[in-house]
N, C-alpha and C. Protein backbone atom coordinates (compact mmCIF):
# COMPACT_ATOMS: atom_id res chain seq x y z
N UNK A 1 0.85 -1.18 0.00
CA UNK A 1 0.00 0.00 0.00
C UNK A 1 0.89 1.24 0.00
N UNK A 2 0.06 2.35 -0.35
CA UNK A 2 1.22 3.51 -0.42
C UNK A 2 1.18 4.24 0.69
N UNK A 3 2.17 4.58 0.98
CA UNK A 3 2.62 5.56 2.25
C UNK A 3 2.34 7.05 1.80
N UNK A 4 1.27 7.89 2.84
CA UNK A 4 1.21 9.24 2.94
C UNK A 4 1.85 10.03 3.63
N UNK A 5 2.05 11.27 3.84
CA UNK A 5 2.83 11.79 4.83
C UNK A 5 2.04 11.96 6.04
N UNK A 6 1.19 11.44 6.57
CA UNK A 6 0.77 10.76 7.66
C UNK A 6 1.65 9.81 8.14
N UNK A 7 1.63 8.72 7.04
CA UNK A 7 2.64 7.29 7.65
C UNK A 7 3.95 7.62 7.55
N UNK A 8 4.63 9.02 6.85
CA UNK A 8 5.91 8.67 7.34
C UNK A 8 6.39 9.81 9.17
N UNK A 9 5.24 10.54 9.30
CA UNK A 9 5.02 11.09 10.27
C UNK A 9 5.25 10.11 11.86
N UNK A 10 4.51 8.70 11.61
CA UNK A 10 4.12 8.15 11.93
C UNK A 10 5.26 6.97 12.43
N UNK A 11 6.08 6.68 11.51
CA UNK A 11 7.41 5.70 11.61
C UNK A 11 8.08 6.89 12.30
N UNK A 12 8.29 7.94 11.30
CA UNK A 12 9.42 8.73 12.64
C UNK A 12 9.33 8.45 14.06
N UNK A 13 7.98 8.82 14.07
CA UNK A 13 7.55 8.61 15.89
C UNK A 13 8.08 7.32 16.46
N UNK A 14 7.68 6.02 15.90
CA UNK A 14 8.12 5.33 15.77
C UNK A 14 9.74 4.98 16.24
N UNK A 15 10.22 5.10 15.34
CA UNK A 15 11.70 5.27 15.47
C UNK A 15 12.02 5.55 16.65
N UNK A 16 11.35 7.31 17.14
CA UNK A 16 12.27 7.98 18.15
C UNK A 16 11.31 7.55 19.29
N UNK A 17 10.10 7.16 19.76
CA UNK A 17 9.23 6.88 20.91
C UNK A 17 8.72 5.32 20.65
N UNK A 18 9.11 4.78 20.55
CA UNK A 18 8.54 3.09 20.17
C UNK A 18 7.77 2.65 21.29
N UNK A 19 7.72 2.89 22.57
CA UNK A 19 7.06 2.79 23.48
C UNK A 19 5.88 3.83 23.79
N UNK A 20 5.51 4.29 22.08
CA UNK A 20 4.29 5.10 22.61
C UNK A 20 3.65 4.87 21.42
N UNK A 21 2.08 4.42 21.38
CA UNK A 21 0.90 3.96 20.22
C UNK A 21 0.74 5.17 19.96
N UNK A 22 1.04 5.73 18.52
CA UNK A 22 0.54 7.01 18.22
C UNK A 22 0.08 7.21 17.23
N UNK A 23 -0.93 5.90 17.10
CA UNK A 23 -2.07 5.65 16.17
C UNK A 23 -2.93 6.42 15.78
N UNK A 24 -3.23 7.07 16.94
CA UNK A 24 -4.56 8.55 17.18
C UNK A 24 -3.87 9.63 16.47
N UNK A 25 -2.85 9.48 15.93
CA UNK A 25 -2.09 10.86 14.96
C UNK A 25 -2.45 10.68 13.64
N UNK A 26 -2.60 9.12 13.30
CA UNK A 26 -2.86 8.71 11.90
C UNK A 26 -4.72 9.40 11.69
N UNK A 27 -5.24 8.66 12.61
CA UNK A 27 -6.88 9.39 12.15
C UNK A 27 -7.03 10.72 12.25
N UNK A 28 -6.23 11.57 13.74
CA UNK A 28 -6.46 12.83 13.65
C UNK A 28 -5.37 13.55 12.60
N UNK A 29 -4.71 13.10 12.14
CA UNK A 29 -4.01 13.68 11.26
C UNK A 29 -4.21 13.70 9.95
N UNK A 30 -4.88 12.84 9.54
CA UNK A 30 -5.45 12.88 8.32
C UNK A 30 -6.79 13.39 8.43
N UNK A 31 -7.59 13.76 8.99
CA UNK A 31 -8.98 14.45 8.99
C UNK A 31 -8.13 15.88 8.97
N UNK A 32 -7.54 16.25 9.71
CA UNK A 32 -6.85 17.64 9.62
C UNK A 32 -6.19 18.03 8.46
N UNK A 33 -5.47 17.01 7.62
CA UNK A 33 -5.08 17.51 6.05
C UNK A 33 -6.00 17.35 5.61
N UNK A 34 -7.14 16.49 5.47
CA UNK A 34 -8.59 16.03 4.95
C UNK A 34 -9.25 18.08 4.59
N UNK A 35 -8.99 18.22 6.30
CA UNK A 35 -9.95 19.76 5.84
C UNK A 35 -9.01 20.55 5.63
N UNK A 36 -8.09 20.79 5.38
CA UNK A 36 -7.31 21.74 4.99
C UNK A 36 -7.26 22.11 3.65
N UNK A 37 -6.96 20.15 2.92
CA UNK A 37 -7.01 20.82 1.36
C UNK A 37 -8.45 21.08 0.64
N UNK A 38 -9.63 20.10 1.31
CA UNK A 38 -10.84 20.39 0.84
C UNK A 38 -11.59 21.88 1.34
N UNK A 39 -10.88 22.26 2.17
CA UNK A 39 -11.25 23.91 2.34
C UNK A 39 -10.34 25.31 1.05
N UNK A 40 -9.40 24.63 1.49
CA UNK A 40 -8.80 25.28 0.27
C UNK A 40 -9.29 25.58 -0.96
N UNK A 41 -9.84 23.73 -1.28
CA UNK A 41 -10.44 23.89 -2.52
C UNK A 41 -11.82 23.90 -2.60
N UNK A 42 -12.15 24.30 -1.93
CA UNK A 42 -13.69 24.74 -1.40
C UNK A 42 -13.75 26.21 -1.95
N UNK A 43 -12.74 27.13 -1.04
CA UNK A 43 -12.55 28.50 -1.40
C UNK A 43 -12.33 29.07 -2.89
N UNK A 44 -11.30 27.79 -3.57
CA UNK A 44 -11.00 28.70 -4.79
C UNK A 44 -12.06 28.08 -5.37
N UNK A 45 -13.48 27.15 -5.26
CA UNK A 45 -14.08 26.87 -6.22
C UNK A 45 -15.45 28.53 -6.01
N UNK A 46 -15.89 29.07 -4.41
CA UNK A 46 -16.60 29.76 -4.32
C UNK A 46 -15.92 31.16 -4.64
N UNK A 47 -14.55 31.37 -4.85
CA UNK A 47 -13.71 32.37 -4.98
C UNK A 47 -13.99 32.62 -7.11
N UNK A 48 -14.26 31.57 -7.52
CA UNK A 48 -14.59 31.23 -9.04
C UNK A 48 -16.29 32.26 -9.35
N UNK A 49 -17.17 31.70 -8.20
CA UNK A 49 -18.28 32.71 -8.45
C UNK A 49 -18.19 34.03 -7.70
N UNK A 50 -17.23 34.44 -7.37
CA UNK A 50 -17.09 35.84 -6.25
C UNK A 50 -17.45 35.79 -4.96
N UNK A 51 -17.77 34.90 -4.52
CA UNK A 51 -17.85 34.69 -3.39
C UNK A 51 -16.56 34.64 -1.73
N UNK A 52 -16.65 34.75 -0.87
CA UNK A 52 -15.77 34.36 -0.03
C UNK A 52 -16.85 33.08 0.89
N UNK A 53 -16.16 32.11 1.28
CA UNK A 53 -16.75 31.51 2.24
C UNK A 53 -17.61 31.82 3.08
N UNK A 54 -17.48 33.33 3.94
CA UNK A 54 -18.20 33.56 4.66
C UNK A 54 -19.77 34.18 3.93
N UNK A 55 -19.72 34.55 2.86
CA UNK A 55 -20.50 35.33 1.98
C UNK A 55 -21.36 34.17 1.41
N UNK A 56 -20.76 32.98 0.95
CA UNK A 56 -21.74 31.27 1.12
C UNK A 56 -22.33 31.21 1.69
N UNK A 57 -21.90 31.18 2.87
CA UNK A 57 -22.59 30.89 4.32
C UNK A 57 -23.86 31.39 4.47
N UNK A 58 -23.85 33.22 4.44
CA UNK A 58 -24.81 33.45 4.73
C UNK A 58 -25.77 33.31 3.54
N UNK A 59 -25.18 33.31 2.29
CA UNK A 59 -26.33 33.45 1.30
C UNK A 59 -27.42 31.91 0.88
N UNK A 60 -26.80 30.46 1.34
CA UNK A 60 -27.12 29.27 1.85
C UNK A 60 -27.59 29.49 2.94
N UNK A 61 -27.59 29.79 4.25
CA UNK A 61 -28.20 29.78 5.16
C UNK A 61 -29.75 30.83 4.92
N UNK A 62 -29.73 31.64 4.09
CA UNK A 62 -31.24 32.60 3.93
C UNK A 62 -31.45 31.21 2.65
N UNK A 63 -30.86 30.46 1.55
CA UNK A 63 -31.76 29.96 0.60
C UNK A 63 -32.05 28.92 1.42
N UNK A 64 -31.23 27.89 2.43
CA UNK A 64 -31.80 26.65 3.11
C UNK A 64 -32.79 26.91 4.04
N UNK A 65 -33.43 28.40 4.21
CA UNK A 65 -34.02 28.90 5.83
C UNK A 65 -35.41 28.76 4.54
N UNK A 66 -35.67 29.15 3.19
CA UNK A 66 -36.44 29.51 2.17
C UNK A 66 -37.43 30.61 3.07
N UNK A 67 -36.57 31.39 3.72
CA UNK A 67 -37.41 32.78 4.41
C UNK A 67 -36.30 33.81 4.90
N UNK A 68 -36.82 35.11 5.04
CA UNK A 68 -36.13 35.92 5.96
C UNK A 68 -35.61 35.53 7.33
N UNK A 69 -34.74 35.70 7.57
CA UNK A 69 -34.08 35.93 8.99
C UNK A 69 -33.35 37.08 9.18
N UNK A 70 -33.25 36.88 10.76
CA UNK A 70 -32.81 37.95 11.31
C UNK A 70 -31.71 37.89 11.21
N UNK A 71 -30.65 39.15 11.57
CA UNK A 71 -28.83 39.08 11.41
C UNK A 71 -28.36 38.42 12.99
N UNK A 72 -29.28 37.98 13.57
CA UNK A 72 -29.00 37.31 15.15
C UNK A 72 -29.26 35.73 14.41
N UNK A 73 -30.26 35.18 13.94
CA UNK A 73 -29.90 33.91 13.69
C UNK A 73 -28.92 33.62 12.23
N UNK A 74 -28.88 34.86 11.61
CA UNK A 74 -27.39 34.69 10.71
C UNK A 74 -26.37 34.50 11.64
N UNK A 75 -25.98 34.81 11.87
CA UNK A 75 -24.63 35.00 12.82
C UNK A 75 -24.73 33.55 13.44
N UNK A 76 -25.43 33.29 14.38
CA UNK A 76 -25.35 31.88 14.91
C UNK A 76 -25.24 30.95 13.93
N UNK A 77 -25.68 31.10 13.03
CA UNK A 77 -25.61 29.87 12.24
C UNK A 77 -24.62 29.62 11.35
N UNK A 78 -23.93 31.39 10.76
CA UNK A 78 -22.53 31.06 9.73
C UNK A 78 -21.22 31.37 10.99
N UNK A 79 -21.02 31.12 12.49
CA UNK A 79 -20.03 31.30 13.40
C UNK A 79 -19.36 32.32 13.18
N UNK A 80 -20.06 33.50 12.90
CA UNK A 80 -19.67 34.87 12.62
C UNK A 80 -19.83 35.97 14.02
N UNK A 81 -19.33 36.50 14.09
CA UNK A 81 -19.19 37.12 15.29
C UNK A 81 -20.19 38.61 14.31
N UNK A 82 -20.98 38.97 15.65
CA UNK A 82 -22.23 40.19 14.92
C UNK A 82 -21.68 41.38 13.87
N UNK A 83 -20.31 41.46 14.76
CA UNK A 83 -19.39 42.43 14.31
C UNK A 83 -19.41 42.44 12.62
N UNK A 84 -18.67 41.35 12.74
CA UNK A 84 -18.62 40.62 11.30
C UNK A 84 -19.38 40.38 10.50
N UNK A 85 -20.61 39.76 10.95
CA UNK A 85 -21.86 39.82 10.41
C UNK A 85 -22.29 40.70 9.85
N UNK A 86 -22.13 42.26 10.40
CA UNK A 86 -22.97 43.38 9.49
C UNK A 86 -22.11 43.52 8.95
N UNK A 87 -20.84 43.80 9.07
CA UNK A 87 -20.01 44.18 7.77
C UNK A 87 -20.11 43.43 6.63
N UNK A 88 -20.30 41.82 6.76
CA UNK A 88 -20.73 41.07 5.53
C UNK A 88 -21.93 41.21 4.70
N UNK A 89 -22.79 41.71 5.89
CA UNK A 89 -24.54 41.89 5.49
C UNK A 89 -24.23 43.21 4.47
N UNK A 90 -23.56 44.46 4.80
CA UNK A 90 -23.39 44.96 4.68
C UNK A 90 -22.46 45.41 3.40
N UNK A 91 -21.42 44.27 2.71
CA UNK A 91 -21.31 44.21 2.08
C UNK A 91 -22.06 43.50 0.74
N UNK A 92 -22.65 42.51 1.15
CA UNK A 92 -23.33 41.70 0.37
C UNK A 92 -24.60 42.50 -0.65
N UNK A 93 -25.13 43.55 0.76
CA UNK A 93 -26.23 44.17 0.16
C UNK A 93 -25.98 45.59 -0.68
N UNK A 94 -24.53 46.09 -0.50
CA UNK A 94 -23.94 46.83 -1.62
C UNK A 94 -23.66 45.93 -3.05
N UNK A 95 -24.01 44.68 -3.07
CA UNK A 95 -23.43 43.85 -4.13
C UNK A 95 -24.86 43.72 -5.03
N UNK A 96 -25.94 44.06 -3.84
CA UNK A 96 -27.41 43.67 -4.75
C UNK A 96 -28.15 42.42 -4.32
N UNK A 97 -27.44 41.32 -3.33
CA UNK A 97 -27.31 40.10 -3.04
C UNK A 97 -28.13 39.77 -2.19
N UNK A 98 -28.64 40.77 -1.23
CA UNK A 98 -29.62 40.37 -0.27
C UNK A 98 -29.92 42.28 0.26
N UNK A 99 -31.35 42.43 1.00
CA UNK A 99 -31.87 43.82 1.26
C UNK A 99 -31.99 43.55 3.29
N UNK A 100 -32.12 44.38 3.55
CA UNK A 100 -32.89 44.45 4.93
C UNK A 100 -33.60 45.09 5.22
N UNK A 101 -34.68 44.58 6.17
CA UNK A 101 -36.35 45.27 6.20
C UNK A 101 -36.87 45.03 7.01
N UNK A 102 -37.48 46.16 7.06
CA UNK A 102 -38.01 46.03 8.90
C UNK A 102 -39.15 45.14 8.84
N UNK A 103 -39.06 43.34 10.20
CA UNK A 103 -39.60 43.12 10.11
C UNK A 103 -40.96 43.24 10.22
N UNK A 104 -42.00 42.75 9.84
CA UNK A 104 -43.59 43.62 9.92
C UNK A 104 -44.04 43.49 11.06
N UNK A 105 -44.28 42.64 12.15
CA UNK A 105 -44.69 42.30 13.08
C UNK A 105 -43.60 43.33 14.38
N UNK A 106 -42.45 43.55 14.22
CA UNK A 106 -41.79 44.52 15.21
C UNK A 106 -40.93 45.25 14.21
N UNK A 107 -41.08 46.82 13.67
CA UNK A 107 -40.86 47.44 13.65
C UNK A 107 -39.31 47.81 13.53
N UNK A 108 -38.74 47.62 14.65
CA UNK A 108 -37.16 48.03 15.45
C UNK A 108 -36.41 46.40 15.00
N UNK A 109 -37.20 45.52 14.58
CA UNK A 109 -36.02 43.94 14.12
C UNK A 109 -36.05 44.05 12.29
N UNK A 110 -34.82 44.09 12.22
CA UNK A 110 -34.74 43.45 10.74
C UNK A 110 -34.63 42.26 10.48
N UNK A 111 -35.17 41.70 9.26
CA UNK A 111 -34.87 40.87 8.77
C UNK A 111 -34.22 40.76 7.20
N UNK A 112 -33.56 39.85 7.04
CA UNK A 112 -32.59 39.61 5.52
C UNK A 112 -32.85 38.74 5.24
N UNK A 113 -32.95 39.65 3.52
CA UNK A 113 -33.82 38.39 2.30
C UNK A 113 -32.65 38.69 1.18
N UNK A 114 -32.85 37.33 0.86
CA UNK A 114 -32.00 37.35 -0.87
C UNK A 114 -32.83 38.09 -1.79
N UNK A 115 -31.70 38.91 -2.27
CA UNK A 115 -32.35 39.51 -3.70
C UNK A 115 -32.54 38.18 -4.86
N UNK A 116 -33.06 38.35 -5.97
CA UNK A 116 -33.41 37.22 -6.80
C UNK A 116 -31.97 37.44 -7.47
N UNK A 117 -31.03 38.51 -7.31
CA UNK A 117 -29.99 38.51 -7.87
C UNK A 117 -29.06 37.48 -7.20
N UNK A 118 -28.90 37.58 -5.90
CA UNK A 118 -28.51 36.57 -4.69
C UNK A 118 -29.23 35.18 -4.48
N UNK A 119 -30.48 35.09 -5.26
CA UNK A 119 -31.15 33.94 -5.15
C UNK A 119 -30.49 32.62 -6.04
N UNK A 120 -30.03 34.00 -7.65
CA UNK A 120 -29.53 33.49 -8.56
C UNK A 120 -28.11 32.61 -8.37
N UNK A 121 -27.25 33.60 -7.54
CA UNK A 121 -26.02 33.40 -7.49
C UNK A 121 -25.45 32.32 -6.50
N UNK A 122 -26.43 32.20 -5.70
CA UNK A 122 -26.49 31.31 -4.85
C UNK A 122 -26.49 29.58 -5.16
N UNK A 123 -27.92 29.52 -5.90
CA UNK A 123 -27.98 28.72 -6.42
C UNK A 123 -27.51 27.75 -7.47
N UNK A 124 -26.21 28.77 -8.11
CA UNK A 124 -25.14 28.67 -9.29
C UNK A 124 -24.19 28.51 -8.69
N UNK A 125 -23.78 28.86 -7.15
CA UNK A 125 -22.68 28.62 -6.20
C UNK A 125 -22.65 27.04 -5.82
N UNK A 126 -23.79 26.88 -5.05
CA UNK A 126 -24.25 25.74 -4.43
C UNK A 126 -24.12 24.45 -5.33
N UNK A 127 -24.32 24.69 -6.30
CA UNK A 127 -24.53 23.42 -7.96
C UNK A 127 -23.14 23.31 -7.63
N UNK A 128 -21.93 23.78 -8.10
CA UNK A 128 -20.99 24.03 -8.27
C UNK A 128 -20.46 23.70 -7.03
N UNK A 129 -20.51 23.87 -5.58
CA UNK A 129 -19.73 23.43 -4.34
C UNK A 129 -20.18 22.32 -4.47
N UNK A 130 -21.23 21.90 -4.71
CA UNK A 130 -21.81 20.07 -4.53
C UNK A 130 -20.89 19.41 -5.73
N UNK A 131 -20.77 20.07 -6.97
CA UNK A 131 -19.86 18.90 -7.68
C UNK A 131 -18.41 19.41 -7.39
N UNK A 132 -17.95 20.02 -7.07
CA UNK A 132 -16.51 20.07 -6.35
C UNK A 132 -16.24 19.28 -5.30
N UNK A 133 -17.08 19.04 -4.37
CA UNK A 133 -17.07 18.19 -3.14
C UNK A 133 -17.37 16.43 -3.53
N UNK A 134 -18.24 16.49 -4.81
CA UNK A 134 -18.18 15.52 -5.19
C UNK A 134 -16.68 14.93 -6.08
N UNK A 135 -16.68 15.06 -6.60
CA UNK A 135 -15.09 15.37 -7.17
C UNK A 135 -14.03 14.96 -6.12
N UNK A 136 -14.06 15.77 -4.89
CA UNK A 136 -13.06 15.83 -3.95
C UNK A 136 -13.38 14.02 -3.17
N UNK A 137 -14.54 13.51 -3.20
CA UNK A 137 -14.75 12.22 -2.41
C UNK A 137 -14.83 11.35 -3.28
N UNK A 138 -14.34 11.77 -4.80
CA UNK A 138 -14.54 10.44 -5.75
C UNK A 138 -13.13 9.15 -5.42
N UNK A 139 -12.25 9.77 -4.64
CA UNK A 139 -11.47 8.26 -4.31
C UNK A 139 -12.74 7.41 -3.33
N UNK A 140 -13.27 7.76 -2.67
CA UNK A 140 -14.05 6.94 -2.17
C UNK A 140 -15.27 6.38 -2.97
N UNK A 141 -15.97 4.84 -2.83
CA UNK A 141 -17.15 4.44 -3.50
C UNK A 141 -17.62 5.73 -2.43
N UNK A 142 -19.44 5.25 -2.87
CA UNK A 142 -20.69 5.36 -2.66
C UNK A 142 -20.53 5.23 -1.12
N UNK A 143 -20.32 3.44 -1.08
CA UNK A 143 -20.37 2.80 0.29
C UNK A 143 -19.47 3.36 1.83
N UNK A 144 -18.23 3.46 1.04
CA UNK A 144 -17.03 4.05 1.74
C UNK A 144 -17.68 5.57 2.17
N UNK A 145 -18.08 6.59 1.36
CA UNK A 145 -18.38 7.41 1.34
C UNK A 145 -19.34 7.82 2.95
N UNK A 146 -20.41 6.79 2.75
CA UNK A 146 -21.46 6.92 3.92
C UNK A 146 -20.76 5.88 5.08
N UNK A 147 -20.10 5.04 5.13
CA UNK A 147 -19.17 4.49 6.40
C UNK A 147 -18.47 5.97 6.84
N UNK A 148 -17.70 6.65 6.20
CA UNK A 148 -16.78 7.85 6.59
C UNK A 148 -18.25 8.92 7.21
N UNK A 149 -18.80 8.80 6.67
CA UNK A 149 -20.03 9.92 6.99
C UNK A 149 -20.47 9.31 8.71
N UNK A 150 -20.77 7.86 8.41
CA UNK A 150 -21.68 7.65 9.48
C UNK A 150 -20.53 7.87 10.58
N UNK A 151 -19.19 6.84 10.83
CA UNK A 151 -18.17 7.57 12.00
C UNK A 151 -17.67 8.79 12.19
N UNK A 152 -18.06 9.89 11.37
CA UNK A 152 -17.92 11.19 11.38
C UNK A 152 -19.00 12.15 12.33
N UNK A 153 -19.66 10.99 11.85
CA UNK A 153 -20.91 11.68 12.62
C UNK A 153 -20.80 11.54 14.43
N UNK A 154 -20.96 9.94 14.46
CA UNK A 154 -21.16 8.84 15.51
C UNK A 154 -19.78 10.12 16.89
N UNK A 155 -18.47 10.66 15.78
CA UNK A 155 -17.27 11.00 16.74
C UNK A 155 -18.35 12.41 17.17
N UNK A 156 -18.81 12.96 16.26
CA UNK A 156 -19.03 14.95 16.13
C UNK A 156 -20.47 14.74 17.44
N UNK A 157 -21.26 13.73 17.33
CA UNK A 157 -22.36 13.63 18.59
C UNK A 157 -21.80 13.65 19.87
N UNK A 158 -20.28 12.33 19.05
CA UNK A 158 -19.57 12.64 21.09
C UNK A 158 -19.02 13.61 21.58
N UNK A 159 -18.55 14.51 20.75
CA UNK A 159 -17.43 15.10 21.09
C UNK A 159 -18.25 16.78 21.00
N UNK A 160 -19.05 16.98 20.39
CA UNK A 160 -19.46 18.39 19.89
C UNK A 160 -20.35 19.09 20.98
């Protein structure tokens, strides 16, 4: 089988600590290059429609909500600090991409909606991150695919 730079990480240790199992470097170490390069190439595929990651986030989180929300459950949901949040809101809606409006029921709360321009772009983003990601898991079958999913999961319930 072929050796990654995980496994030669891994013999070094080896070599210099032989009296220590440092097996738990091989799984956590490869989930950690795992997201490093698939973020990477995550970015330059949403960096292709003008997007930044964080600018995904929120514009998927208003098309998966298929309603207005507020910039308080934006924020919770793309791990944006509020700060950050309006400056993105804020940029986005200089782009045409989404408006804010006072919601009807209280006055003093806004809520943020995709423009159909942002509805558009979104949806041309999203096509496009799903076959990049697909792409990125084609060394794995189908089967392999949902085994990695399901212990991904089974660790993120324990640990999250």
């Amino acid at each position: 089988m072929d050796s990654d730079h995980v496994d030669l990480l891994l013999a070094q240790w080896a070599r210099q600590r032989p009296d220590l199992d440092c097996s738990p470097m091989g799984v956590l170490g490869r989930v950690a290059r795992m997201a490093v390069i698939a973020g990477r190439e995550v970015s330059e595929e949403l960096k292709a429609c003008g997007l930044l990651g964080s600018d995904f986030d929120i514009l998927a989180t208003l098309r998966r909500a298929g309603e207005p929300l507020t910039p308080t459950a934006l924020y919770q949901s793309a791990m944006l600090s509020s700060g950050a949040m309006t400056a993105r809101l804020d940029k986005l809606e200089q782009r045409g991409l989404i408006v804010r409006q006072a919601a009807p029921d209280d006055r003093r709360s806004l809520l943020v909606c995709l423009t159909e321009p942002g509805r558009e772009l979104v949806d041309h983003a999203v096509e496009r991150h799903v076959a990049n990601e697909r792409r990125l898991l084609a060394p794995l079958t189908q089967a392999e695919q949902g085994q990695l999913a399901a212990l991904l999961k089974r660790w993120l319930l324990e640990n999250e």
